[in-house]
Protein backbone atom coordinates (compact mmCIF):
# COMPACT_ATOMS: atom_id res chain seq x y z
CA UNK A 1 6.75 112.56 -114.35
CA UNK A 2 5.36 115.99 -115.46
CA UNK A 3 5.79 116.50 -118.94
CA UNK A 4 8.02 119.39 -120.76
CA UNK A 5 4.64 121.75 -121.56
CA UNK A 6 2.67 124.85 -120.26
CA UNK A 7 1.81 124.44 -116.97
CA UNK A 8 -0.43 125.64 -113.78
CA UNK A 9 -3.14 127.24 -114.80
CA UNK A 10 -5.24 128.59 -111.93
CA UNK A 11 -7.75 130.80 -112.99
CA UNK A 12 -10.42 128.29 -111.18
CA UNK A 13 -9.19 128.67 -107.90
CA UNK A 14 -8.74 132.54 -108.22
CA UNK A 15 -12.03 132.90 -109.88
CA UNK A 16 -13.73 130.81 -106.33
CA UNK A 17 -11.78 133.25 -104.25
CA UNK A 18 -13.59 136.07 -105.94
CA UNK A 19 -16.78 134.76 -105.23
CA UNK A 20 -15.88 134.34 -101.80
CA UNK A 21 -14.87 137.70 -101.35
CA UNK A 22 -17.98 139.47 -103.02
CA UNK A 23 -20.29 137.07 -101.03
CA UNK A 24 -18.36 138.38 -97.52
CA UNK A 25 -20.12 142.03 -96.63
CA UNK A 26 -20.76 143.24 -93.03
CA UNK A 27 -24.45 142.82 -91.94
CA UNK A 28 -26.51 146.26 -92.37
CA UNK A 29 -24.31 147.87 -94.99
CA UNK A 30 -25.50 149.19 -97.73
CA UNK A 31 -24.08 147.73 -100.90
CA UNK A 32 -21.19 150.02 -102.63
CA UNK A 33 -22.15 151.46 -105.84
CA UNK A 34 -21.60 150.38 -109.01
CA UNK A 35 -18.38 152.33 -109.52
CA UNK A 36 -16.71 151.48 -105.93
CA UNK A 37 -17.53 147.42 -107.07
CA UNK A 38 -15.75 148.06 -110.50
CA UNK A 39 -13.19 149.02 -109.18
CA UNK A 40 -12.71 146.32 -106.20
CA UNK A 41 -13.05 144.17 -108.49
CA UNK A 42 -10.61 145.51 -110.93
CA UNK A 43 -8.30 145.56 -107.75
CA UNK A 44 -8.60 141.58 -106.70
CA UNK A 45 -9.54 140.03 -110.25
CA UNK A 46 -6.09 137.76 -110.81
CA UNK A 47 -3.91 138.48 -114.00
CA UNK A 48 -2.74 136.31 -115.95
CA UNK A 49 1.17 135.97 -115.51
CA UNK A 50 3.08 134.02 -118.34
CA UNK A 51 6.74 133.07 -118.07
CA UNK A 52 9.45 131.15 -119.07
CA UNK A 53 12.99 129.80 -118.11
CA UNK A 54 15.34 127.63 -119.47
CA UNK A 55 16.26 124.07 -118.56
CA UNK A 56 19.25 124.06 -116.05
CA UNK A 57 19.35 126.34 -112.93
CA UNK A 58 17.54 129.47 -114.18
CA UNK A 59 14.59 127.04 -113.87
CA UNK A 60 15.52 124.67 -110.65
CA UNK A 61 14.36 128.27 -108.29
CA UNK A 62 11.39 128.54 -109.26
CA UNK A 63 10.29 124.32 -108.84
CA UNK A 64 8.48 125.34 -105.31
CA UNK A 65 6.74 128.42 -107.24
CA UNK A 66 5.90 125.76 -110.26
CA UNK A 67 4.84 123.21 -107.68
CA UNK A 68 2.48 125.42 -105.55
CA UNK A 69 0.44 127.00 -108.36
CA UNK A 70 0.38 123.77 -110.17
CA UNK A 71 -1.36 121.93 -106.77
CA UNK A 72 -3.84 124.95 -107.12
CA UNK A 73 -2.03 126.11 -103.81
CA UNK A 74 -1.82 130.10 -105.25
CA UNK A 75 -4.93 131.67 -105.89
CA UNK A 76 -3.93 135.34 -106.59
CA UNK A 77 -3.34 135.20 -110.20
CA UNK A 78 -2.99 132.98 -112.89
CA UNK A 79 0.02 131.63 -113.53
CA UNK A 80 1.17 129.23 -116.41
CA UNK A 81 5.45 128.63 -116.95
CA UNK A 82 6.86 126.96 -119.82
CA UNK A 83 10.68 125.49 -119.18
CA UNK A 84 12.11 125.52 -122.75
CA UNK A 85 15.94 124.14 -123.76
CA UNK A 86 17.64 126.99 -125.30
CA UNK A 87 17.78 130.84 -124.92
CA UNK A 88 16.94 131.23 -128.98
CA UNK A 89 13.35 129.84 -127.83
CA UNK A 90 13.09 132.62 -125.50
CA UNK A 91 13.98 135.76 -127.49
CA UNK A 92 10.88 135.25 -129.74
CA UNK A 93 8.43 134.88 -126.80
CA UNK A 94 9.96 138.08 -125.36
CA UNK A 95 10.59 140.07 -128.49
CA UNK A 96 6.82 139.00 -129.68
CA UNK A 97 5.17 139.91 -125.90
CA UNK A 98 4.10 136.12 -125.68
CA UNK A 99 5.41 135.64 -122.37
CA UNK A 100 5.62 138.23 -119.50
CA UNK A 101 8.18 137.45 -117.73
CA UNK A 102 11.48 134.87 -118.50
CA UNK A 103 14.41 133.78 -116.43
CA UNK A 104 17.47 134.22 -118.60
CA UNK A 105 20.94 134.27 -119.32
CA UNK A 106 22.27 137.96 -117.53
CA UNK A 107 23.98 139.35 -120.97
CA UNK A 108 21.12 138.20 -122.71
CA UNK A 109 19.27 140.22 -120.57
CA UNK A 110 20.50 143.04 -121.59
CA UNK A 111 20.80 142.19 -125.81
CA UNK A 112 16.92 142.26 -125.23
CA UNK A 113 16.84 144.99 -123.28
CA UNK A 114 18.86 147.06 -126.24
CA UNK A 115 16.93 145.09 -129.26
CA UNK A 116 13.44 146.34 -127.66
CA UNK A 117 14.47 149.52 -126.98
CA UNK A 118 13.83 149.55 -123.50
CA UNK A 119 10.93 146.76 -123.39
CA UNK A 120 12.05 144.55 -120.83
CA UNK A 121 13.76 144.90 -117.39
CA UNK A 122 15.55 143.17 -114.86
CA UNK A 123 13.50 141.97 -111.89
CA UNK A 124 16.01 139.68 -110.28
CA UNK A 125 19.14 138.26 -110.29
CA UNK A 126 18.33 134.27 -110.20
CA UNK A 127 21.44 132.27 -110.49
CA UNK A 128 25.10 133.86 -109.53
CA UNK A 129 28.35 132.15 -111.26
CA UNK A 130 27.67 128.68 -112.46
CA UNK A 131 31.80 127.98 -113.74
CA UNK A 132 33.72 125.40 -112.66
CA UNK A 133 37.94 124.56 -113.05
CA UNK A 134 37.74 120.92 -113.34
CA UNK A 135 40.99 118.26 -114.00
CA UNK A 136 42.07 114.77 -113.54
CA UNK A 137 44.60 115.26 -111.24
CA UNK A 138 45.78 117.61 -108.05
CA UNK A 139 47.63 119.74 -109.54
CA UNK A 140 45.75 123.39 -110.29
CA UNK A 141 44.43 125.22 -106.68
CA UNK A 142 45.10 128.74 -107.66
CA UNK A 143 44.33 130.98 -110.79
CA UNK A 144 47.91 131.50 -111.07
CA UNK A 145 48.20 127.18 -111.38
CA UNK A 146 46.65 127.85 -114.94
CA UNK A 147 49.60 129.12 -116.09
CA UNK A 148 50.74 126.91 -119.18
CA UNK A 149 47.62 125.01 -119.37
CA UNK A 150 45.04 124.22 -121.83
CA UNK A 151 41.59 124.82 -121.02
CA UNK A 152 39.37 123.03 -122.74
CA UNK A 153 35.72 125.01 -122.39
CA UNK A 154 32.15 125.56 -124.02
CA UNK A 155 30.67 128.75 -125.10
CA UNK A 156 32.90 130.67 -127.53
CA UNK A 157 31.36 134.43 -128.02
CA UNK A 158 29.32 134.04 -124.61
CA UNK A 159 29.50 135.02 -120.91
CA UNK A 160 31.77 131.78 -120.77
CA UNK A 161 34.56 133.31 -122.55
CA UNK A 162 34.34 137.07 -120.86
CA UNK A 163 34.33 135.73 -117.62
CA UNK A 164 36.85 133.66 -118.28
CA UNK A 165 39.17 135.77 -119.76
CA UNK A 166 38.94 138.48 -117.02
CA UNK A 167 39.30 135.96 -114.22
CA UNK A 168 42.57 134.77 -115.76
CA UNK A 169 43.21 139.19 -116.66
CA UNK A 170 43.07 140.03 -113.08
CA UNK A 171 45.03 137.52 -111.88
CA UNK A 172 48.48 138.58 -114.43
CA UNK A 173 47.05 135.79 -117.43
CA UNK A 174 46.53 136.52 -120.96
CA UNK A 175 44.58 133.53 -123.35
CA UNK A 176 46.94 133.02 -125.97
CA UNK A 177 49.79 133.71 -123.97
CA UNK A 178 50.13 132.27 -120.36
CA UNK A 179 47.23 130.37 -120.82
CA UNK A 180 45.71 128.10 -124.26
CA UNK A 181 42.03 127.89 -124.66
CA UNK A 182 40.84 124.97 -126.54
CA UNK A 183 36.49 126.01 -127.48
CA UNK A 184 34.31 123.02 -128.38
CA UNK A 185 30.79 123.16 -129.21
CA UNK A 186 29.35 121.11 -125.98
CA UNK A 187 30.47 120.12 -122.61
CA UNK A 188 30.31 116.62 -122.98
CA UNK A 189 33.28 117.29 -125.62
CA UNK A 190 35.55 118.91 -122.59
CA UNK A 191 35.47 116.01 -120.45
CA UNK A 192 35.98 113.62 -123.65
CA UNK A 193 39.05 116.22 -123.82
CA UNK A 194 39.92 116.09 -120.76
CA UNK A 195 39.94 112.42 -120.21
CA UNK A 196 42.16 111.85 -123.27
CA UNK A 197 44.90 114.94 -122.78
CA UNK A 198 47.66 115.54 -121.24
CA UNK A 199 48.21 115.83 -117.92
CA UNK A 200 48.63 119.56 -118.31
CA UNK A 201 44.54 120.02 -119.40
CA UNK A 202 41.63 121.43 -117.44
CA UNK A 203 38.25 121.43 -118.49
CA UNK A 204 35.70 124.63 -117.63
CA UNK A 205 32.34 123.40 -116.80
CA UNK A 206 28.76 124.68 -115.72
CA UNK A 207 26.49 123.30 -112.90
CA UNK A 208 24.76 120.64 -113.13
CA UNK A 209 27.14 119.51 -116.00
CA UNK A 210 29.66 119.37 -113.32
CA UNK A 211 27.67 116.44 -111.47
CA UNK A 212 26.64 114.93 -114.54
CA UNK A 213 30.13 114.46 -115.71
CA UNK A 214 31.57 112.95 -111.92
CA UNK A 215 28.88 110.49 -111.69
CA UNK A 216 29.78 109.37 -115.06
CA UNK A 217 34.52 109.81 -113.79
CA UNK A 218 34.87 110.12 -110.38
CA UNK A 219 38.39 111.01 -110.83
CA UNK A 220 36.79 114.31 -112.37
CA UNK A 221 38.04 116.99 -109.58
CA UNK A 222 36.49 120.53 -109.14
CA UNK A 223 40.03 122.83 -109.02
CA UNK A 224 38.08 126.30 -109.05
CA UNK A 225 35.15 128.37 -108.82
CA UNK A 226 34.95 130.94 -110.80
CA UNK A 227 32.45 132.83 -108.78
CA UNK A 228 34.77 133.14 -105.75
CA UNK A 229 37.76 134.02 -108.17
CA UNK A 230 35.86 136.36 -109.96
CA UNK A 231 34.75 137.93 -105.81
CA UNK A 232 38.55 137.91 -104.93
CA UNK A 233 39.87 140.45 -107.38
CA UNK A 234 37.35 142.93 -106.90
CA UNK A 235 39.04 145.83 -105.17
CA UNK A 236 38.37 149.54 -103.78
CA UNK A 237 34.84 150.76 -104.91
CA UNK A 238 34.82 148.09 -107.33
CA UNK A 239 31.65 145.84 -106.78
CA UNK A 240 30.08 143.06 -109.22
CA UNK A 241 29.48 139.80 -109.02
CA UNK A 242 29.81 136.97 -111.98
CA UNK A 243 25.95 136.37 -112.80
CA UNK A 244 24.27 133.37 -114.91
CA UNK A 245 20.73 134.16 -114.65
CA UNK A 246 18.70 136.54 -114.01
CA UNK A 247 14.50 137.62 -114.65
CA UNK A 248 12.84 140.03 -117.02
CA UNK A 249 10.04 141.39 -117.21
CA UNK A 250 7.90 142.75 -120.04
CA UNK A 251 8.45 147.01 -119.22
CA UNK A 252 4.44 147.38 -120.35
CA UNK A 253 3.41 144.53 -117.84
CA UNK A 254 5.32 146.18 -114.74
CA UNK A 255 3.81 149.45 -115.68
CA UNK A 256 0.29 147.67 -116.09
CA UNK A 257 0.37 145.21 -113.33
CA UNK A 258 3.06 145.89 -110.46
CA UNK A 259 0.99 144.60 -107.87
CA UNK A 260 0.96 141.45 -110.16
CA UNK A 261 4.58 141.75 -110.42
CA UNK A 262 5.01 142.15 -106.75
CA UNK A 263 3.21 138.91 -105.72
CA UNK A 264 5.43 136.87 -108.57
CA UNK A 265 8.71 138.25 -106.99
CA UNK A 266 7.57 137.21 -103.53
CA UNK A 267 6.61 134.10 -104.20
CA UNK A 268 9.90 133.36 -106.40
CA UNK A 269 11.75 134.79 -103.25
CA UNK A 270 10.02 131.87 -101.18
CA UNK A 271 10.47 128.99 -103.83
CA UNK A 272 14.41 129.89 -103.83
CA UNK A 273 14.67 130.00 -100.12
CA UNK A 274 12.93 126.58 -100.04
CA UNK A 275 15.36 125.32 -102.74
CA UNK A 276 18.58 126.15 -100.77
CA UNK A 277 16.94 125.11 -97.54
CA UNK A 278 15.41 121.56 -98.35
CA UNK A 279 17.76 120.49 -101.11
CA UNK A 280 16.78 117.04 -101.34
CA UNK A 281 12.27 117.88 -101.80
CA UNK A 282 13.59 120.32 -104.20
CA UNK A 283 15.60 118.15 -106.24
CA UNK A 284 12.38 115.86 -106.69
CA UNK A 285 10.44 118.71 -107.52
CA UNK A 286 13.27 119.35 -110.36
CA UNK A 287 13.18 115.54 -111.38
CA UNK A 288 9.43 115.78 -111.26
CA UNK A 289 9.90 118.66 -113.90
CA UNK A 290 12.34 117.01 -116.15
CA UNK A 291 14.69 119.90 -115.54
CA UNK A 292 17.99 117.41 -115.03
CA UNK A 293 17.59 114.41 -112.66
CA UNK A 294 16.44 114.28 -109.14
CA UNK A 295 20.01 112.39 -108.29
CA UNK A 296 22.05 115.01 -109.97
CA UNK A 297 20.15 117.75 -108.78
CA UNK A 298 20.43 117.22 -105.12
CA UNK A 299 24.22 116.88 -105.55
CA UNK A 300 24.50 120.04 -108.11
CA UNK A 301 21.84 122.15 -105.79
CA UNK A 302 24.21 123.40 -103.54
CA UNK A 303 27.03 124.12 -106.34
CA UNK A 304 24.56 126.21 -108.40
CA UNK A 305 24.69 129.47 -106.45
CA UNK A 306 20.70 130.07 -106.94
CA UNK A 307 19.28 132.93 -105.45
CA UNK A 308 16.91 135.56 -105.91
CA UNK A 309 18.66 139.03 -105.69
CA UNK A 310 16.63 142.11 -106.23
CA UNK A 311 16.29 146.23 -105.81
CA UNK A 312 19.64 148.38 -105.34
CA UNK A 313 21.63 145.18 -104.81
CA UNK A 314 20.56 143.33 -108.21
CA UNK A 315 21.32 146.92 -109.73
CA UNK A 316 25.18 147.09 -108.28
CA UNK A 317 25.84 143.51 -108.88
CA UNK A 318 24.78 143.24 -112.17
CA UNK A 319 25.34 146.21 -113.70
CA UNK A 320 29.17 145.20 -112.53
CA UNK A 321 29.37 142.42 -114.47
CA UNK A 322 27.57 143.85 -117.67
CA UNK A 323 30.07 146.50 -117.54
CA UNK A 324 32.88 144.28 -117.74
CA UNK A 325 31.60 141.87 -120.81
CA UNK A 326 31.17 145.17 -122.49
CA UNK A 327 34.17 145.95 -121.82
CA UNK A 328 35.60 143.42 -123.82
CA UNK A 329 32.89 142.47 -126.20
CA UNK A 330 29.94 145.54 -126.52
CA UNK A 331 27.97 142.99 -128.58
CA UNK A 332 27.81 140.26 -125.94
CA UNK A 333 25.85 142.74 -124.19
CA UNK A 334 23.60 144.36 -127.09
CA UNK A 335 26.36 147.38 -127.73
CA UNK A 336 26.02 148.98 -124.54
CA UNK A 337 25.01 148.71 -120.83
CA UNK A 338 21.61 149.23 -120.56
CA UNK A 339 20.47 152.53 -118.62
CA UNK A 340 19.36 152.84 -114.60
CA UNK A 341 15.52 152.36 -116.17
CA UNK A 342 16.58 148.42 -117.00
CA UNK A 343 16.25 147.56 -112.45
CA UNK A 344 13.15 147.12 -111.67
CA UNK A 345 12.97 147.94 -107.78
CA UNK A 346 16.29 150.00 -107.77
């Protein structure tokens, strides 16, 4: 078992690959100047690449990435991650420039975005709607089934509640009204809800809680996704997508090291593809890593929408869904939607 700490360090292996390559000239040529070696070797000399994500699927992408550079597989920079519990560990890191690039949640995203005054940006979109409709019973298959229920949910004042709310909006709802939201402070207190209401209860829930919370009450049924719901009422021009997760980066390490940058989002592009296609190697990689356990994670793998989502795409998606929490809470996204400078790639 790996422990919880700062990991992969590879500055050995891409410091032997230099060597290599300035022991590799062509026979008979003359040796480059002084300048023309400077500057090679300011072109191949790895950088140093810090980042971050939190403990749930933000981090479960990137276990292939973690896994590679940790064998000493990746050898053209240095990279070291760090897979903390809670977004208020990140914002220091970020705010302080301590780490250069973090996987977090997508409003808070953009509160850092605001707070720095343009410091960060958005490099991809990691995880896509996490949100699950869950009851004891068979009762709820529609949005409209809500109607007259209590929901009992986690996350008061966060994406939770926004996405909620316009889910249930767009589909003739109103909380308060047609519908009764009960907020408690963790997940586990939604199922206790659940299992000890009223028939006429449903319980919202994340990935992997989801899996966590059958294994422990099979009768536990998943009624809706939230993601799909949120994808059905988007109509004429309208296009957005509910998002979890997505990356930042640092604005002054993009500007200083894209090709850096470039590598990090191609390799993260590979670890997700291998995460979706080999679900059960990935979900020992994020057992190895302490992220949730291996068991859980290959049955919450394919519920957890991960993806890696970049360029004009990222942009259209997210900027969608940023709109709408601002448009019922500015502050859950910093007091306004960031400007076209926060997508990278777009």
């Amino acid at each position: 078992m790996l422990s919880r700490r700062k990991f992969l360090r590879v500055a050995g292996a891409g410091a032997a690959a230099l060597a290599l390559a300035g022991c590799s000239g062509v026979a008979g040529e003359e040796p480059a100047g002084d300048a023309t070696d400077e500057g090679a070797l300011d072109a191949t000399e790895p950088v140093e690449v810090r980042a971050v994500a939190l403990k749930g699927p933000t981090a479960m992408g990137l276990v292939r990435f973690m896994s590679e550079a940790d064998a000493g597989e990746l050898a053209d920079n240095d990279y070291t991650f760090d897979i903390v519990a809670s977004p208020d560990e990140v914002t220091p890191l970020v705010a302080k420039g301590e780490v250069d690039i973090a996987a977090v949640p997508a409003n808070l995203a953009s509160v850092l975005y605001n707070k720095t005054e343009g410091g960060v940006r958005a490099i991809a979109i990691n995880t896509l709607g996490v949100l699950y409709v869950c009851e004891l019973g068979d009762s709820v298959h529609t949005v409209a089934d809500l109607r007259g229920k209590t929901i009992f949910a986690s996350g008061k004042g966060s994406t939770p509640e926004y996405g909620l709310a316009y889910v249930l909006e767009k589909n003739g709802l109103t909380v308060g009204q047609d519908v009764t939201v009960e907020w408690k402070s963790e997940h586990a207190e939604c199922v206790q809800a659940l299992a000890t209401s009223s028939a006429n209860a449903v319980a919202m829930l994340p990935q992997p809680f989801v899996t966590t919370a059958q294994a422990q009450n099979d009768q536990i049924r998943v009624a809706l996704d939230l993601t799909e719901e949120w994808d059905a009422v988007q109509t004429g021009d309208e296009r957005s997508s509910m998002v979890t997760g997505v990356a930042i980066v640092r604005s002054a390490f993009a500007d200083e090291h894209p090709d850096a940058l470039e590598a990090f989002l191609g390799h993260y592009a590979d670890s997700v593809e291998f995460v979706n296609d080999n679900v059960a190697d990935a979900a020992q990689l994020v057992g190895d890593y302490d992220i949730v356990t291996a068991e859980v994670a290959e049955k919450a793998i394919p519920e957890c929408n991960i993806v890696c989502v970049t360029g004009d795409e990222m942009e259209e998606r997210l900027s969608g869904y940023l709109s709408v929490l601002a448009d019922q809470n500015p502050q859950a996204v910093g007091g306004s939607v960031p400007g076209d400078d926060f997508y990278y790639g777009a």
